[in-house]
Protein backbone atom coordinates (compact mmCIF):
# COMPACT_ATOMS: atom_id res chain seq x y z
CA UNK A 1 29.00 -38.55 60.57
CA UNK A 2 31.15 -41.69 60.01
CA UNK A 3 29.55 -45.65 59.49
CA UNK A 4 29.63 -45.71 63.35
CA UNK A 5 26.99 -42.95 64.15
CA UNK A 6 23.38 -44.53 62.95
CA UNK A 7 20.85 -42.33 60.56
CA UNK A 8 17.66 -44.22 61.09
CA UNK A 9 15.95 -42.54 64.13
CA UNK A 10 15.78 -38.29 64.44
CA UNK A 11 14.51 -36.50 66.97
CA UNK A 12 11.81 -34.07 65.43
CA UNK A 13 10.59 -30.63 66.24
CA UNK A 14 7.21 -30.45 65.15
CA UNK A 15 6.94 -26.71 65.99
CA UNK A 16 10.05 -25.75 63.70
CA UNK A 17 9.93 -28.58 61.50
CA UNK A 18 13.78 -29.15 62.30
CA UNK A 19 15.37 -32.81 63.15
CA UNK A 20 18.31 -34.04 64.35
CA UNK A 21 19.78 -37.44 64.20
CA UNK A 22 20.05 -39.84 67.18
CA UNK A 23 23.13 -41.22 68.05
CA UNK A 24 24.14 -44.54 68.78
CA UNK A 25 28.05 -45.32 69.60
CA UNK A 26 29.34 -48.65 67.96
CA UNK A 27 32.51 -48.15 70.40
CA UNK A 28 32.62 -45.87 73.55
CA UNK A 29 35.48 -43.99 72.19
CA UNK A 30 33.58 -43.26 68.55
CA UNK A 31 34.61 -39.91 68.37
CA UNK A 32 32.07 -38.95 65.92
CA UNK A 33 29.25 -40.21 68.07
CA UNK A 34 30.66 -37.63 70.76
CA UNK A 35 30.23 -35.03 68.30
CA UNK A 36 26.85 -36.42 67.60
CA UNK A 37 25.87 -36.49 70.73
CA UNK A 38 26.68 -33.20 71.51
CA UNK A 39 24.90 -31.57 68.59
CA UNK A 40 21.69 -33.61 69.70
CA UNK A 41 22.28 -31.84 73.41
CA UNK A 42 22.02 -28.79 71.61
CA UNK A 43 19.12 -29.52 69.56
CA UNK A 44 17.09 -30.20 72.18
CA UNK A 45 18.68 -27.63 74.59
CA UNK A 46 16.99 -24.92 71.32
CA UNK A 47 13.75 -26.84 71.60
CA UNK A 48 13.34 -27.40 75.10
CA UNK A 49 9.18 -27.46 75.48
CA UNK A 50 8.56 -27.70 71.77
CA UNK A 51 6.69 -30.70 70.34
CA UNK A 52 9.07 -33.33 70.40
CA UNK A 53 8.99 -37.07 68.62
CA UNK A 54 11.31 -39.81 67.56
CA UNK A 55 10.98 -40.25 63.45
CA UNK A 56 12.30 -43.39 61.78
CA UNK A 57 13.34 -43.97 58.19
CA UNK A 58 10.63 -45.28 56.33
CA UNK A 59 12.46 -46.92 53.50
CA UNK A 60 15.75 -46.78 51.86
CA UNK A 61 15.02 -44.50 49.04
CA UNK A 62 17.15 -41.61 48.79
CA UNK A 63 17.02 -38.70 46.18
CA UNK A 64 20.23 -36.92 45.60
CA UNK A 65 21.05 -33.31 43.95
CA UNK A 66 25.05 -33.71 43.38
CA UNK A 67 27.34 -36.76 44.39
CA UNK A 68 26.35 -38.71 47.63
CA UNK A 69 30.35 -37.91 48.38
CA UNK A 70 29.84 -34.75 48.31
CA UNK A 71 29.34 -32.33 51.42
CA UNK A 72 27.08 -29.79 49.81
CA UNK A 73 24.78 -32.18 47.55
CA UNK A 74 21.30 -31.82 49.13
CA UNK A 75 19.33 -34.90 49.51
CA UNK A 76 16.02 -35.88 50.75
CA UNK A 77 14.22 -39.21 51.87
CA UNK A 78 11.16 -40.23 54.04
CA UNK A 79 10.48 -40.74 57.51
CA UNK A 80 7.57 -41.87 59.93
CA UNK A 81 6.34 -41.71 63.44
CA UNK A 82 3.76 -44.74 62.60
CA UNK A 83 1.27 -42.97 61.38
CA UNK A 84 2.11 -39.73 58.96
CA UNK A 85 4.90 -39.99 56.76
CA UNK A 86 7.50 -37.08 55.95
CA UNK A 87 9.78 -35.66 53.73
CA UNK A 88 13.21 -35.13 54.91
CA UNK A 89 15.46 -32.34 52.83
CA UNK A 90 19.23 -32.69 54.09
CA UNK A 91 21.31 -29.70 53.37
CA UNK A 92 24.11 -27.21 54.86
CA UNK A 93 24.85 -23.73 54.18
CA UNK A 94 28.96 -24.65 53.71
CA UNK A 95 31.24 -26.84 54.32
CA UNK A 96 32.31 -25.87 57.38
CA UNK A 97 28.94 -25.35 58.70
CA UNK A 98 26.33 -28.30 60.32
CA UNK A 99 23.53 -30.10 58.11
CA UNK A 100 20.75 -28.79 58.75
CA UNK A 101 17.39 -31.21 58.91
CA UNK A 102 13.86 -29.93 57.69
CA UNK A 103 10.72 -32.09 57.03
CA UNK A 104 7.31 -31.74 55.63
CA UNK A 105 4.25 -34.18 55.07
CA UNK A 106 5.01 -36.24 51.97
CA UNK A 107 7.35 -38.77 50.77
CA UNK A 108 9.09 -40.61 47.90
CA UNK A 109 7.05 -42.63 45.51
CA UNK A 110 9.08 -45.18 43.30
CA UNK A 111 8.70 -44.50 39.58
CA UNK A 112 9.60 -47.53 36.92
CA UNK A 113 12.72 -48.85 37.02
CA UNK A 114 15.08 -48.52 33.76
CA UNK A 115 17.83 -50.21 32.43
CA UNK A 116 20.64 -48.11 29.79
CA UNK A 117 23.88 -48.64 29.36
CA UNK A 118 26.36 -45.78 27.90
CA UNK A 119 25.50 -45.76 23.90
CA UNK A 120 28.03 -43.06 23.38
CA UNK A 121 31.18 -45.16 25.02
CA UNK A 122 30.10 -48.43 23.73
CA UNK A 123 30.41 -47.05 19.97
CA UNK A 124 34.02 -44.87 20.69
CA UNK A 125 35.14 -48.48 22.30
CA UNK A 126 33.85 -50.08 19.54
CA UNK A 127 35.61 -47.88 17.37
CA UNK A 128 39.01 -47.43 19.33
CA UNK A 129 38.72 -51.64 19.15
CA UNK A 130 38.44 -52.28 14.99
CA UNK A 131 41.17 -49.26 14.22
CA UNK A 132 42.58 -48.58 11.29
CA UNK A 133 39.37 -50.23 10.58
CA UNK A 134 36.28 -47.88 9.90
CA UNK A 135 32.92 -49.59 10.80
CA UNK A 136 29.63 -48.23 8.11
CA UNK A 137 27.38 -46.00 10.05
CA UNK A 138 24.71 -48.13 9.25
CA UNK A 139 26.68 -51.21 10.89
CA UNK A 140 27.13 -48.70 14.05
CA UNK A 141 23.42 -47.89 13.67
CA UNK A 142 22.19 -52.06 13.46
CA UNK A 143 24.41 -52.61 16.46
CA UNK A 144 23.76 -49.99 18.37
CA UNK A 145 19.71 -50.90 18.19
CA UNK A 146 20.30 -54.95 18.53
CA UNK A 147 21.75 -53.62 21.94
CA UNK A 148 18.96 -51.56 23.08
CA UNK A 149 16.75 -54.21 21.75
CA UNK A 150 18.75 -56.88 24.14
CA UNK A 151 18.34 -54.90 26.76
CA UNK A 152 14.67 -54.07 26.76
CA UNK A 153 14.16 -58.18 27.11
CA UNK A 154 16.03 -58.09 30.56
CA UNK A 155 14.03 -58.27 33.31
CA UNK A 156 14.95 -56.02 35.93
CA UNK A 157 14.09 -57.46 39.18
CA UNK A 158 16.14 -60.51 38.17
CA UNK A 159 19.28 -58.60 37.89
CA UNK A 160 22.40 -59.01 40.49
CA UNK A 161 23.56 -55.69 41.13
CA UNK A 162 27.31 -55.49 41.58
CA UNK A 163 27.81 -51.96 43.24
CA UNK A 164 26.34 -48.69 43.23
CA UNK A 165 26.93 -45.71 41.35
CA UNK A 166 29.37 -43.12 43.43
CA UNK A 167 28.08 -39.98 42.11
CA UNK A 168 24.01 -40.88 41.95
CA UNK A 169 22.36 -42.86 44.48
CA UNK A 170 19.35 -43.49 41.97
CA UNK A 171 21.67 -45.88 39.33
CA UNK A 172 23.63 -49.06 40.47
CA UNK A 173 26.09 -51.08 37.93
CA UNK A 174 25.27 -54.72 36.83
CA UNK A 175 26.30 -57.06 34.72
CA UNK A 176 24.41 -58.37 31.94
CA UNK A 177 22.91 -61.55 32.25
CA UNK A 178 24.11 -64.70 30.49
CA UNK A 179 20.83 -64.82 27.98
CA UNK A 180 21.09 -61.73 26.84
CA UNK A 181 24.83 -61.59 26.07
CA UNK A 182 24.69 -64.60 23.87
CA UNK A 183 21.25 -62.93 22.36
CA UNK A 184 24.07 -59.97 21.84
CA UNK A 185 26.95 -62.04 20.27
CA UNK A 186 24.73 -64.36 17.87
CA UNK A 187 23.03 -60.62 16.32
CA UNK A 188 26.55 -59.80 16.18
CA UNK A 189 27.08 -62.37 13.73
CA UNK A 190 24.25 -60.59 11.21
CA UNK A 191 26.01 -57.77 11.24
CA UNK A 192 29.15 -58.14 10.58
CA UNK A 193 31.08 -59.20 8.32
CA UNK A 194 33.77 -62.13 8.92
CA UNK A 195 36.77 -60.04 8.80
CA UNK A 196 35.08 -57.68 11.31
CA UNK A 197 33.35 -60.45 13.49
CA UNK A 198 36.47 -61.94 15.51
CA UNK A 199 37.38 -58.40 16.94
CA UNK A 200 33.60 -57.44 17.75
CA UNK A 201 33.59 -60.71 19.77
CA UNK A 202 36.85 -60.29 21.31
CA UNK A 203 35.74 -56.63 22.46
CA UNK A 204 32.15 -58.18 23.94
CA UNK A 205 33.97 -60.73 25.97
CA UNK A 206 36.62 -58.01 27.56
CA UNK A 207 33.72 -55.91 28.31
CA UNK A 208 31.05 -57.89 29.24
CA UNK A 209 31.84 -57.31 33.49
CA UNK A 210 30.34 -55.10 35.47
CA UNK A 211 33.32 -52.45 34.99
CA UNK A 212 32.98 -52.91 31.31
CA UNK A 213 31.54 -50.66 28.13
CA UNK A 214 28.59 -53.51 28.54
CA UNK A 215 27.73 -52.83 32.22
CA UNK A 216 23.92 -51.89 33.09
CA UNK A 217 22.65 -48.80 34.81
CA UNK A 218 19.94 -49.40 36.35
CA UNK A 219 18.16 -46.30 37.77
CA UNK A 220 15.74 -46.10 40.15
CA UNK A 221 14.05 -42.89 40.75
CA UNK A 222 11.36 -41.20 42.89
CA UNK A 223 9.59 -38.33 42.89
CA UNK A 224 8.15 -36.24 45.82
CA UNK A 225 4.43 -37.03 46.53
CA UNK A 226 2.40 -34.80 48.66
């Protein structure tokens, strides 16, 4: 299904625990929302005089095995009928073959929110930046920690989140804020020394955006709840 074929309204089989999505045409000639269309025909030409009822999403949450891009990851989220809620598992046997829609009672409950960034690239950046240049490891070590340290002070509903990650629906990419940078650059200063500090400063400032060796990740993950 394209952006033109909704996902927020199923039609359920309660007997086979099966849905399908409903399909609502955002132009007449949509082709996808023919092809839509036609699989719902089917779906409820296969469970003609079974326990039928329109589901809703309940939320937005969304918990991914593999890239959201990519046909075969399986994912799961909740849905209602106003009164039970249930867990939706999306998956398909191949490629070439349908998604197929099964639900159970249960849904996604929210665990804490956490904020990294990615220790491993900051340092090789780091490194790649002050070469010929070798930093101490215990200079790599102090830095590394005022950073996690920086970041533990950030508080996470106040971020502005710039996009979302392409290959995992539970992280999206921000930038970090203005207080903690400068918290960042002044540490800096403590650590370094001032033949070192000027290049540190300069490789802060080029990667401080939300494409840089600075930007957040900011995961939010569920688990399934009975």
């Amino acid at each position: 299904m394209t952006t033109h074929v909704t996902d927020t309204q199923y039609l359920a089989c309660h007997d086979c625990k099966r849905l399908q999505p409903l399909a609502v045409a955002a132009r007449p000639d949509d082709d996808s929302v023919a092809a839509a269309t036609e699989a719902l025909l089917e779906f409820q030409a296969e469970h003609e005089g079974h326990s039928l009822a329109i589901v809703s999403r309940h939320d937005t949450a969304v918990r991914a095995i593999g890239p959201v891009w990519d046909p075969m990851s399986i994912v799961t989220f909740t849905v209602t009928d106003g009164h039970t809620r249930y867990l939706v598992t999306v998956e398909r046997a191949s490629v070439d073959e349908p998604r197929i829609y099964r639900f159970t009672p249960g849904h996604l409950e929210s665990l804490p929110t956490s904020v990294s960034i990615e220790d491993a690239h900051l340092l090789h950046g780091l490194d790649r930046e002050l070469y010929p240049h070798a930093l101490r490891p215990s200079k790599l070590d102090s830095f590394i920690g005022v950073v996690r340290a920086v970041i533990e002070s950030i508080d996470v509903d106040a971020l502005d989140v710039a996009f979302d990650d392409a290959d995992d629906p539970s992280i999206s990419i921000a930038r970090m804020p203005d207080a903690q940078y400068v918290e960042l650059v002044q540490s800096c200063s403590r650590i370094f020394d001032a033949t070192e500090l000027p290049r540190v400063s300069d490789f802060l400032a080029a990667n401080r955006s939300e494409d840089g060796l600075l930007a957040l990740r900011v995961r939010h993950d569920y688990r399934i709840a009975a």
